[in-house]
Protein backbone atom coordinates (compact mmCIF):
# COMPACT_ATOMS: atom_id res chain seq x y z
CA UNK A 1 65.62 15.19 -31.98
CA UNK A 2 64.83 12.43 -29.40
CA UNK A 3 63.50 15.37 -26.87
CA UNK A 4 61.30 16.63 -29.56
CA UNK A 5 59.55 13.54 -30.41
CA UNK A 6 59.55 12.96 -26.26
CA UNK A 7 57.34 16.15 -26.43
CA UNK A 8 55.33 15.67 -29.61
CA UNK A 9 54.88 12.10 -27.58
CA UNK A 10 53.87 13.80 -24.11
CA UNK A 11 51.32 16.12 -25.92
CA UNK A 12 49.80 13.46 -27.69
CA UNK A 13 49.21 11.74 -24.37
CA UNK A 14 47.49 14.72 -23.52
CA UNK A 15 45.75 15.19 -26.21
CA UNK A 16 44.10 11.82 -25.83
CA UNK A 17 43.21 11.93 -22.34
CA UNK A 18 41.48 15.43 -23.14
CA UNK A 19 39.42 13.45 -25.19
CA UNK A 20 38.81 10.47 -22.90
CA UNK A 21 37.82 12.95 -20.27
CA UNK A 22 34.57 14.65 -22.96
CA UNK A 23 33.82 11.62 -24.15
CA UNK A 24 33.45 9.79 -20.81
CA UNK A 25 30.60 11.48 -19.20
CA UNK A 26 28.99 10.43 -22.58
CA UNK A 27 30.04 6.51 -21.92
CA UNK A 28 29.42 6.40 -18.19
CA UNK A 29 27.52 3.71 -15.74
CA UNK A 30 24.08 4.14 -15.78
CA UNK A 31 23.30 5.05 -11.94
CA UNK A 32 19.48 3.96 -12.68
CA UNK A 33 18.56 0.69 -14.76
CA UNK A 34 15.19 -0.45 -15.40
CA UNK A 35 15.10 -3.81 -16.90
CA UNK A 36 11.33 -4.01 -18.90
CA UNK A 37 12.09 -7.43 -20.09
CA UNK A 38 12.06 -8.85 -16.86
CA UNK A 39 7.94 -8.78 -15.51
CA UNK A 40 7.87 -10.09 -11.94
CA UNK A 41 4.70 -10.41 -9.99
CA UNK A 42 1.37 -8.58 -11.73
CA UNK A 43 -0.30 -5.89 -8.59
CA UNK A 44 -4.10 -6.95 -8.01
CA UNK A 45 -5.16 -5.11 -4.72
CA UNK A 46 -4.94 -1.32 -4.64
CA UNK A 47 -6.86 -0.20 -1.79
CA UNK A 48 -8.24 2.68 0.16
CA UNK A 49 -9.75 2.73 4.23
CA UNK A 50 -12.36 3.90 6.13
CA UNK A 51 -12.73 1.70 8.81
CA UNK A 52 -12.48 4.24 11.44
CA UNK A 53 -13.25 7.21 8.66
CA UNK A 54 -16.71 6.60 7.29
CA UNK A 55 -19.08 8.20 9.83
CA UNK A 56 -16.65 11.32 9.74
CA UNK A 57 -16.78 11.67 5.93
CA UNK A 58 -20.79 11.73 6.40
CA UNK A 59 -20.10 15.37 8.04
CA UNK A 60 -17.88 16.24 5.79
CA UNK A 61 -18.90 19.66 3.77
CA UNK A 62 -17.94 18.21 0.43
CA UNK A 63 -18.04 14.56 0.67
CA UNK A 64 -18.91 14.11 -3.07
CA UNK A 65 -15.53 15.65 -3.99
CA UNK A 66 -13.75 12.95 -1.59
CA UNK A 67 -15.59 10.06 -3.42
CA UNK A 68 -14.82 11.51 -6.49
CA UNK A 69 -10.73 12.13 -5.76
CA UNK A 70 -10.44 8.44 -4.10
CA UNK A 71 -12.91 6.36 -6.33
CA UNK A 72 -12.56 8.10 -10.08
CA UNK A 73 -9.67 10.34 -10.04
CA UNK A 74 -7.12 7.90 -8.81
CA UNK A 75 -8.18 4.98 -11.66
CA UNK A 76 -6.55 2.02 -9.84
CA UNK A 77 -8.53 1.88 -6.30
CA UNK A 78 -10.37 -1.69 -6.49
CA UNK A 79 -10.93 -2.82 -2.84
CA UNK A 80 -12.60 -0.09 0.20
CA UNK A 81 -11.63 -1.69 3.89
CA UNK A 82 -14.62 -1.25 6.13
CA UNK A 83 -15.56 -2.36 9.26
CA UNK A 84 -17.20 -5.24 11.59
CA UNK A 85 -17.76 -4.11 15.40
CA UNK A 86 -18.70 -5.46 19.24
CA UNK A 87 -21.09 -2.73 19.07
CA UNK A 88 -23.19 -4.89 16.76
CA UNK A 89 -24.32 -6.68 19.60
CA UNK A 90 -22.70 -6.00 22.98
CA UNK A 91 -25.45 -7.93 24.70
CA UNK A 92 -25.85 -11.37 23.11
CA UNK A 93 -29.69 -11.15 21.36
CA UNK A 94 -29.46 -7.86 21.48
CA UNK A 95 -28.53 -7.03 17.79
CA UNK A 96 -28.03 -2.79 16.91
CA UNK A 97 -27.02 -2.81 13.17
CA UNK A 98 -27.87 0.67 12.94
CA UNK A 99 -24.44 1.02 14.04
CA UNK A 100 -23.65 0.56 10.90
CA UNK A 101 -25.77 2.67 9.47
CA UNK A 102 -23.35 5.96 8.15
CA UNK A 103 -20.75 3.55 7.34
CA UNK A 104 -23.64 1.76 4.86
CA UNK A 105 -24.39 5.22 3.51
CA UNK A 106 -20.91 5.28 2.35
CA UNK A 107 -20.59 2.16 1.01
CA UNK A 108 -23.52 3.38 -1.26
CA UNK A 109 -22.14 6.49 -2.29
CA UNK A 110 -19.12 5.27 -3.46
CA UNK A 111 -20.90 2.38 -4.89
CA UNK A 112 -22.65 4.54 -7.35
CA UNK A 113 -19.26 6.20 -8.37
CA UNK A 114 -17.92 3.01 -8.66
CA UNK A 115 -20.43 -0.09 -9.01
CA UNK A 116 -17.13 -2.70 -9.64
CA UNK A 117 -15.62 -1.43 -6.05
CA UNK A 118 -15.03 -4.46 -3.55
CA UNK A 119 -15.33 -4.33 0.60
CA UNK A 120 -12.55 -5.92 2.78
CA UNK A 121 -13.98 -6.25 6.10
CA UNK A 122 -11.74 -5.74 9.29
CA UNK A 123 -12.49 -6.05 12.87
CA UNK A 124 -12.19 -2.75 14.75
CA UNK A 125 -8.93 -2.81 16.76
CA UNK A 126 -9.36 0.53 18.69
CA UNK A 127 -10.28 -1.47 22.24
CA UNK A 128 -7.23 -3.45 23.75
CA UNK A 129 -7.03 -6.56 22.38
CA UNK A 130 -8.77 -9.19 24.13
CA UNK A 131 -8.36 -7.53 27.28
CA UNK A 132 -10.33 -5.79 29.69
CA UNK A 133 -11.59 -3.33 26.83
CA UNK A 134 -12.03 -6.45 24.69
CA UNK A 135 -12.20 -6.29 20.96
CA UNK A 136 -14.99 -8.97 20.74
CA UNK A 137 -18.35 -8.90 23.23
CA UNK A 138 -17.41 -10.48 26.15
CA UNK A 139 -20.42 -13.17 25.14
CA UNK A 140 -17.85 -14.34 22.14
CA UNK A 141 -14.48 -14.57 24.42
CA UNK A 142 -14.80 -14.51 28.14
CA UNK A 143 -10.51 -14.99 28.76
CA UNK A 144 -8.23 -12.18 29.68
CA UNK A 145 -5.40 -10.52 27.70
CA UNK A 146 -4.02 -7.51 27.37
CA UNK A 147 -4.90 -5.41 30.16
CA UNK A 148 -6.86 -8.05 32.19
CA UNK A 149 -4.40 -11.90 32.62
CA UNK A 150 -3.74 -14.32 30.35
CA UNK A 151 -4.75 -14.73 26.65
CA UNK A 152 -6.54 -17.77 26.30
CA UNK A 153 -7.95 -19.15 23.15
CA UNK A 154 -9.65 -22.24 24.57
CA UNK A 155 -12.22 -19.77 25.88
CA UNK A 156 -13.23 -18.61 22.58
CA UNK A 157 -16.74 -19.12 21.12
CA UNK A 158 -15.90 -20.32 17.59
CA UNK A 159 -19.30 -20.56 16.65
CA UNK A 160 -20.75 -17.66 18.56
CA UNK A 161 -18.09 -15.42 16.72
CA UNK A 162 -18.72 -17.67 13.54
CA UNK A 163 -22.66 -16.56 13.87
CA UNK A 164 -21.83 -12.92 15.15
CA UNK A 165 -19.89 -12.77 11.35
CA UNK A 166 -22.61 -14.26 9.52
CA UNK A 167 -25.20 -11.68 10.96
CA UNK A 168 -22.82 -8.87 9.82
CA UNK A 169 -22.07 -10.72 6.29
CA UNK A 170 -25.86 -11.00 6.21
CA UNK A 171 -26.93 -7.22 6.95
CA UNK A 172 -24.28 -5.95 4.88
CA UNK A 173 -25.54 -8.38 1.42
CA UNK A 174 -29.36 -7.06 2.81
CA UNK A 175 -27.75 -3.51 2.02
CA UNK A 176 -26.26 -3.98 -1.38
CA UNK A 177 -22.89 -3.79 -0.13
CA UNK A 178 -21.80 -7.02 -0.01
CA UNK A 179 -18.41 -8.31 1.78
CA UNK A 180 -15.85 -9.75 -0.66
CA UNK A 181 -13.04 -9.83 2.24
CA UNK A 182 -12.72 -10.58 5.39
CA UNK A 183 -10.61 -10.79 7.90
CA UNK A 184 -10.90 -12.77 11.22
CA UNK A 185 -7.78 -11.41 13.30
CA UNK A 186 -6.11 -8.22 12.89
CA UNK A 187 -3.50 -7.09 14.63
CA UNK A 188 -4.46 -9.09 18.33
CA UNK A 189 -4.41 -12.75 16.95
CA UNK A 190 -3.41 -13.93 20.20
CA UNK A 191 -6.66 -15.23 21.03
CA UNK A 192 -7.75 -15.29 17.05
CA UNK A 193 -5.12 -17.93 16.64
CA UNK A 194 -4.46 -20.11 13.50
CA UNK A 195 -6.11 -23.63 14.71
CA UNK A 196 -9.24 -21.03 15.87
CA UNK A 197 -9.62 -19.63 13.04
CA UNK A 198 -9.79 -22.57 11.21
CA UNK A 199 -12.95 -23.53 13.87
CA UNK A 200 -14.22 -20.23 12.68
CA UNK A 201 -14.07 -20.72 8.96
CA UNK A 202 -15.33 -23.77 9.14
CA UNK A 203 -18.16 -22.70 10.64
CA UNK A 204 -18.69 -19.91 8.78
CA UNK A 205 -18.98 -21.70 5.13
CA UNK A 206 -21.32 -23.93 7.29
CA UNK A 207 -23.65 -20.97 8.23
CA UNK A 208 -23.48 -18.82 4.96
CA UNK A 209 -24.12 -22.10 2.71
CA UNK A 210 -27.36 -22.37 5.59
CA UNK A 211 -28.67 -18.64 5.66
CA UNK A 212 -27.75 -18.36 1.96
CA UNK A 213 -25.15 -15.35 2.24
CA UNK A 214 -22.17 -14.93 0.15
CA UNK A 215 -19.38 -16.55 1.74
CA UNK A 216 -16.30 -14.00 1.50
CA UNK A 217 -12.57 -14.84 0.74
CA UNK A 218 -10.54 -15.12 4.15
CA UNK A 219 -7.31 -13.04 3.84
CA UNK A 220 -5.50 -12.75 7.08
CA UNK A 221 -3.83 -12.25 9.59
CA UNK A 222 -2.88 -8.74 9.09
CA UNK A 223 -0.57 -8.52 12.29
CA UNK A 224 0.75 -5.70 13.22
CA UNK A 225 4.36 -6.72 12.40
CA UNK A 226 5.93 -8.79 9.49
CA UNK A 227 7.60 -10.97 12.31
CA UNK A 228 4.20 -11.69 13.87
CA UNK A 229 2.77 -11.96 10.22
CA UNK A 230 5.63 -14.43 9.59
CA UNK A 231 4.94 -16.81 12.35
CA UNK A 232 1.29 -16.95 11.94
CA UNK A 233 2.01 -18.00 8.44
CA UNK A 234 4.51 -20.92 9.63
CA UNK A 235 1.56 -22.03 11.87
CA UNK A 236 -0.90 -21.70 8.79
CA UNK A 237 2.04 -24.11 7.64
CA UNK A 238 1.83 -26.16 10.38
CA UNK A 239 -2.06 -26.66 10.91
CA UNK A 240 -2.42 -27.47 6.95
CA UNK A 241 -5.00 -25.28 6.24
CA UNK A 242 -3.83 -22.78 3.59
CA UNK A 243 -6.57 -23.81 1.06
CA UNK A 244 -9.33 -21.66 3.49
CA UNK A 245 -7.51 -18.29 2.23
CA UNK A 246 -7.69 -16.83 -0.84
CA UNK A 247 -4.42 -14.00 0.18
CA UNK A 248 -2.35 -13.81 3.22
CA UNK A 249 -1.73 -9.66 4.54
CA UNK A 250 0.67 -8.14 7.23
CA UNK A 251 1.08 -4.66 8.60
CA UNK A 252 4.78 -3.08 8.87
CA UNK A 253 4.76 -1.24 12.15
CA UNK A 254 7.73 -2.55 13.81
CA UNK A 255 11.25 -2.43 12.59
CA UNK A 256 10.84 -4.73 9.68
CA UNK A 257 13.49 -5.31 6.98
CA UNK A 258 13.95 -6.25 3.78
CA UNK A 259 14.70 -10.07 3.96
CA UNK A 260 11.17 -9.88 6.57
CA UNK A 261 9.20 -9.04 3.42
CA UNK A 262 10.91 -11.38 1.09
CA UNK A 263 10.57 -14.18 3.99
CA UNK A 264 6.58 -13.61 4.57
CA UNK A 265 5.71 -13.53 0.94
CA UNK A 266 8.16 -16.77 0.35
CA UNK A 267 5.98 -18.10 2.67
CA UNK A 268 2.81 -16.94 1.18
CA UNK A 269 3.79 -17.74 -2.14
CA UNK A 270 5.18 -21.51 -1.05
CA UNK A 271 1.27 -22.17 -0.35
CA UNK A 272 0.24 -20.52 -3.87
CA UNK A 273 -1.15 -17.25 -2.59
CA UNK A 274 -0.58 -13.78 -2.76
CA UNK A 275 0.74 -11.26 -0.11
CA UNK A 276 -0.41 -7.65 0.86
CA UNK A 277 0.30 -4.90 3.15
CA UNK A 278 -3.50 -4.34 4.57
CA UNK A 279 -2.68 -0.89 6.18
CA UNK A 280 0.33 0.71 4.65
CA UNK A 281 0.42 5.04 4.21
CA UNK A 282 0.02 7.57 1.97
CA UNK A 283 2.81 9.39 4.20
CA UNK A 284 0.74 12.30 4.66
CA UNK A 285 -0.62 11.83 7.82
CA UNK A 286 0.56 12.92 11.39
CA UNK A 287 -0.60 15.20 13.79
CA UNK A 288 0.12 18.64 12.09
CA UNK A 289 -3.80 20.36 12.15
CA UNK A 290 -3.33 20.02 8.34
CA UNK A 291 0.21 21.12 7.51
CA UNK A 292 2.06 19.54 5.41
CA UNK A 293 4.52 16.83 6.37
CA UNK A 294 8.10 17.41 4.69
CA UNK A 295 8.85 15.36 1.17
CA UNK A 296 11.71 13.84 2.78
CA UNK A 297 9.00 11.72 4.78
CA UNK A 298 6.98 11.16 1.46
CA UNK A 299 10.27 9.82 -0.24
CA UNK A 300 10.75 7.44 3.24
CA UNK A 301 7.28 6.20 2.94
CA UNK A 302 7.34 5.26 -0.14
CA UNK A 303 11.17 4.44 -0.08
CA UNK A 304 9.60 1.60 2.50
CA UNK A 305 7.03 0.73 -0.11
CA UNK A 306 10.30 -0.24 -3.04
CA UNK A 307 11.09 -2.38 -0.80
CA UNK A 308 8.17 -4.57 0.00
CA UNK A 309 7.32 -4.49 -3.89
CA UNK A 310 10.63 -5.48 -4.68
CA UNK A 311 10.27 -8.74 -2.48
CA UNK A 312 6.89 -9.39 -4.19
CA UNK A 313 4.75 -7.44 -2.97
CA UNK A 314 1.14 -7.92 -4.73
CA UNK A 315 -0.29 -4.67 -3.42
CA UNK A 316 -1.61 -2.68 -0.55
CA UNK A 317 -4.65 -0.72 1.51
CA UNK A 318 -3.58 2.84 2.08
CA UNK A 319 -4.58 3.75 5.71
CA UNK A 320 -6.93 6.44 6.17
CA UNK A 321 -7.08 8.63 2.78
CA UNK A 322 -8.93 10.78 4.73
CA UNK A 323 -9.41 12.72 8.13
CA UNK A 324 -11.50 11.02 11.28
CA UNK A 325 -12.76 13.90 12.74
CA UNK A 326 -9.67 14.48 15.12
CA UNK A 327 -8.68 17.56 13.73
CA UNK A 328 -4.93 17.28 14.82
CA UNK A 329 -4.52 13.96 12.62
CA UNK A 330 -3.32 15.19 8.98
CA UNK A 331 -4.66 12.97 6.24
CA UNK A 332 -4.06 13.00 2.72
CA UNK A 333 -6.96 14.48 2.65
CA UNK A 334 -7.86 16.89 5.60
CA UNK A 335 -10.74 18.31 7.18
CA UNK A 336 -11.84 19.30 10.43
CA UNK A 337 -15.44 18.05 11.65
CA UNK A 338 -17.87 18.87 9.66
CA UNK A 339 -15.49 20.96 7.90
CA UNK A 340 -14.53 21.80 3.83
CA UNK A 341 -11.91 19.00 2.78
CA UNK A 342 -8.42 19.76 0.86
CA UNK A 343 -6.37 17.81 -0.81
CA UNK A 344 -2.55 17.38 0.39
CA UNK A 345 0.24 16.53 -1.40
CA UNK A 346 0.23 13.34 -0.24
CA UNK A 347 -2.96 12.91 -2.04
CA UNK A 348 -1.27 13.61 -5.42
CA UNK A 349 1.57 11.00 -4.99
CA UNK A 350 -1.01 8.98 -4.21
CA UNK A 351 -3.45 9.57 -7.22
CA UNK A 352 -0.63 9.19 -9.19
CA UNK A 353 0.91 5.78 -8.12
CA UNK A 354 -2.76 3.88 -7.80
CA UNK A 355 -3.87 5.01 -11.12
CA UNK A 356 -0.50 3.50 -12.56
CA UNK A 357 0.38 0.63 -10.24
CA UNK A 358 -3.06 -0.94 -10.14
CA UNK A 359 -3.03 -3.88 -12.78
CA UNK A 360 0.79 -3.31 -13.38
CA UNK A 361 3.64 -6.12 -13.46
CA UNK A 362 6.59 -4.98 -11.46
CA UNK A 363 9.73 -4.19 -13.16
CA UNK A 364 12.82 -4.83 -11.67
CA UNK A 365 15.11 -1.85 -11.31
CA UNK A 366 18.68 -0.91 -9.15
CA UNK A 367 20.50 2.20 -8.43
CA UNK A 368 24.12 2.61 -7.68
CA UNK A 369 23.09 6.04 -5.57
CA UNK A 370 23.60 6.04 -1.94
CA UNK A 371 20.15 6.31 -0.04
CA UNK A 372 18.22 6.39 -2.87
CA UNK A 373 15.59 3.89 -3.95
CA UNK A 374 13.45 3.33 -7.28
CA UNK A 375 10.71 1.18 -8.49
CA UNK A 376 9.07 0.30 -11.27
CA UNK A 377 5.62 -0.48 -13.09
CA UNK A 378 4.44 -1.64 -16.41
CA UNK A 379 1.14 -1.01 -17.33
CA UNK A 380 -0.08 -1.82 -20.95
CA UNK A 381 2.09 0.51 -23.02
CA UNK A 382 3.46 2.65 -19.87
CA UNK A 383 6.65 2.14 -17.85
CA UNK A 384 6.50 4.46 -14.97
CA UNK A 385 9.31 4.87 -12.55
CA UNK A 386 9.54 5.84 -8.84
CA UNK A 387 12.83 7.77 -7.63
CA UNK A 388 12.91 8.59 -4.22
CA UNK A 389 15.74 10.16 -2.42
CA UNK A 390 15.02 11.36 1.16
CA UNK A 391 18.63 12.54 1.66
CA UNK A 392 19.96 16.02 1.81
CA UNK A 393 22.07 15.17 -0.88
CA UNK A 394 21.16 16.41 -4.85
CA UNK A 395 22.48 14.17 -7.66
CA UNK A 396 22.90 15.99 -11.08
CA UNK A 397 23.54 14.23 -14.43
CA UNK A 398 22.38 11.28 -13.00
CA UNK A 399 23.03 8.65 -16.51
CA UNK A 400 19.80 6.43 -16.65
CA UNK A 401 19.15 3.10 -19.13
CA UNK A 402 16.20 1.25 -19.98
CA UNK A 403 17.17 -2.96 -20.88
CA UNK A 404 14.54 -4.52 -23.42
CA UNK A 405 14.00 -4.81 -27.06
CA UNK A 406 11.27 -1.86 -26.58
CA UNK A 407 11.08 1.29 -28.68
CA UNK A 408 10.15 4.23 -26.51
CA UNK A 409 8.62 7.67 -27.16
CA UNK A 410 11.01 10.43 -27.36
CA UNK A 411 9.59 12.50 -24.80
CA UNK A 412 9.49 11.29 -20.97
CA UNK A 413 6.77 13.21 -18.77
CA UNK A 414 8.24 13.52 -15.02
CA UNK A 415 6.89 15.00 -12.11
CA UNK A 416 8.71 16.21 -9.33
CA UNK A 417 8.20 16.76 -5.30
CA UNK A 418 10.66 18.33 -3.41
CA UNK A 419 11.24 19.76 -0.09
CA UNK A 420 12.30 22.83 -2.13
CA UNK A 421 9.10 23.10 -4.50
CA UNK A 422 5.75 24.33 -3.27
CA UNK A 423 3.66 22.80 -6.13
CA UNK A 424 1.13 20.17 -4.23
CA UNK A 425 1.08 18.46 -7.94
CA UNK A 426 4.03 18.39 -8.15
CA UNK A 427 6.80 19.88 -10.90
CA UNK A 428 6.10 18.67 -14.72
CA UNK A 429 8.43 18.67 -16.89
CA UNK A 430 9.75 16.81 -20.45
CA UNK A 431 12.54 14.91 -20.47
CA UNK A 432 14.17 13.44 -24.02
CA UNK A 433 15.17 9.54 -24.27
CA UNK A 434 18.12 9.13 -26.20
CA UNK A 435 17.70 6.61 -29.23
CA UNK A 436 19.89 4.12 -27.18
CA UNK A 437 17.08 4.37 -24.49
CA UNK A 438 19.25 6.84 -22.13
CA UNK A 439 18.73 9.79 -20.44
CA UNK A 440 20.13 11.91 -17.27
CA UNK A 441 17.83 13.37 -14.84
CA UNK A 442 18.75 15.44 -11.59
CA UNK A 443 17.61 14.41 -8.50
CA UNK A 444 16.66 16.98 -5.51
CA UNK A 445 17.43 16.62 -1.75
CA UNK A 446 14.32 15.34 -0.04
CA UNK A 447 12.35 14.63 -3.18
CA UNK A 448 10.68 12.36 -4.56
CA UNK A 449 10.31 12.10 -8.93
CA UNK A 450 8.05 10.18 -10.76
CA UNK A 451 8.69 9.44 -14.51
CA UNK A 452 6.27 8.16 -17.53
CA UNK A 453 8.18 5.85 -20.16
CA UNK A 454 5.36 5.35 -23.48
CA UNK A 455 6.15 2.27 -25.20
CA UNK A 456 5.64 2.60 -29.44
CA UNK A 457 3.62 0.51 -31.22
């Protein structure tokens, strides 16, 4: 008798740990949580570039389509960066603003498309600095640098260079295309430095109040690290002179982490502005003659991008959106000179995540997935989520959760790349939210997914 009830005992047992073993796939960790009652910082700047581009999309066979794809298409592009050059006037009195003059022609075609677009103005870093190829006419700063001695900011003209920007500010307002930002020192600042720029600005509010041109918000320094960006803010700091910027704006083009981010928009933030990345990528560029980079790179560019948002990040200025007329550099969107231009699937992530991001209040949102990252945007009624995962490894069933008292929309749109699909779109599919606000989704090796939450009313 006792060995019988041992048994019926045992098989119970089993019995119950069959059923612990269906039910539990039902009742497991969510891998992916997106917490939509918990708005962080709203994004304000979503921007596109042509400061080296703009004379090359003049040959372009089908510029109108390129203003059209960047300027209506994508929704969320606000800000075009442009640029101011030494070529203005190499020889001081000797002013050549029809320099200028395809990059204008640009400004006004996109202008129509888009009469509520704003210029950022950048000086052109293509020489060496402050060197013996200098960056500035040699009339403006006389010192070496780079290639030629010793930086020296002492021998900077502040109000030469203050003038020289003025005359540009000036020519550009004559034009209809006025200058809404501008930067003083990108990239070389060594010369640039804080307490010089502070000359400059000074100067400049002086001369623009004088010639009556529209004095433009300074946002700066856009180094070419965080680490430099970081200790030109400390010095911004230091001087006391945060109240001449309107936005402070860093490239990421050295090893930068993390905690570099969250430490250079701290610092940002501690003087009540906002922070940018003023020349981050669309990841579709590289010299390929117009092949397509992998999606494993698209999902580690953007991977980069969850990052910066996640330490506050207030938005960005996608490099280049399209070619320069060096036909070896692959844009996300390509032509040769003078050639027909196509649209790569970089262009499509990017279409996507402007028109959605732009306007948006980040939404804080963590996965338990080894080299994966997500992020996360509300805009009005729309929660749209960013998966990337750049590994080799898939993830199926992957058990997903949405916190907030928000009713959602049965059906989820998502839209896949993958280093396995050839769709430049992308994959659509419908996905159904459970009515506890769950769903799994599989992820693909070297992909990156992009899913569309509607809010209910």
């Amino acid at each position: 008798m006792m060995n019988s009830l041992r048994v019926i005992g045992h098989m119970r047992n089993v019995v119950c740990l069959l059923a612990l073993a269906i039910v539990m796939p039902l009742m497991a960790e969510p891998s992916i949580e997106i917490d939509v009652h918990r708005p962080q910082q709203k994004i304000t700047m979503m921007g596109a570039d042509m400061e080296r581009s703009a004379n090359a999309l003049q040959h372009a066979k089908n510029k109108d389509e390129i203003f059209k794809w960047v300027f209506l298409d994508t929704e969320g592009v606000n800000y075009l960066r442009v640029v101011y050059d030494k070529h203005q006037e190499l020889e001081q009195g000797t002013k050549d603003f029809g320099f200028y003059k395809k990059q204008v022609a640009s400004m006004l075609d996109i202008k129509k498309l888009r009469p509520d677009i704003r210029f950022w103005a950048t000086l052109r870093t293509d020489y060496d600095g402050y060197g013996t190829r200098n960056n500035l006419p040699d009339w403006i700063y006389k010192g070496g640098g780079y290639d030629g001695g010793k930086y020296d900011p002492s021998l900077l003209e502040t109000k030469l260079f203050a003038g020289f920007i003025v005359d540009f500010l000036e020519y550009m307002q004559q034009q209809e295309v006025p200058i809404r930002i501008l930067t003083l020192a990108k990239e070389w600042k060594q010369v640039a430095s804080v307490a010089k720029r502070k000359e400059v600005i000074a100067e400049l509010k002086r001369m623009c109040a004088q010639r009556k041109v529209q004095m433009p918000y300074i946002v700066g320094p856009a180094t070419w690290s965080l680490k430099g960006g970081i200790n030109d803010l400390r010095q911004v700091q230091k001087v006391g002179n945060a109240s001449d910027y309107a936005g402070f704006s860093t490239h990421q083009y050295n090893k930068g982490t993390e905690k570099d981010w969250e430490t250079f928009i701290g610092l940002a933030n501690a003087m009540g502005k906002p922070a940018y990345d003023d020349e981050s990528h669309t990841g579709g560029g590289g010299r390929t003659y117009g092949e397509e980079v992998p999606v494993h790179k698209l999902a580690e560019t953007y991977s980069k991008k969850s990052r910066a948002y996640r330490a506050g990040l207030e938005g960005e200025v996608f490099f280049e959106n399209w070619s320069r007329g060096i036909n070896s550099e692959t844009r996300s969107i390509y032509f040769k000179w003078g050639g027909k231009a196509k649209r790569m699937r970089a262009y499509w992530l990017f279409k996507h995540f402007a028109s959605n991001t732009m306007g948006a209040h980040y939404i804080p949102s963590r996965t338990k997935l080894e080299n994966v990252e997500t992020m996360c945007f509300r805009k009005d009624d729309s929660v749209t989520l960013w998966i990337l995962n750049p590994s080799e490894r898939a993830f199926a069933d992957v058990p997903l959760e949405i916190k907030g008292d928000f009713t959602f929309k049965q059906e989820v749109q998502q839209i896949r790349w993958s280093d396995a699909d050839k769709e430049l779109q992308g994959t659509t599919e419908t996905l159904e939210l459970d009515q506890r606000k769950n769903l799994t989704v599989d992820l693909k090796p070297g992909a990156v997914q992009f899913l569309r939450f509607e809010i209910e009313r």
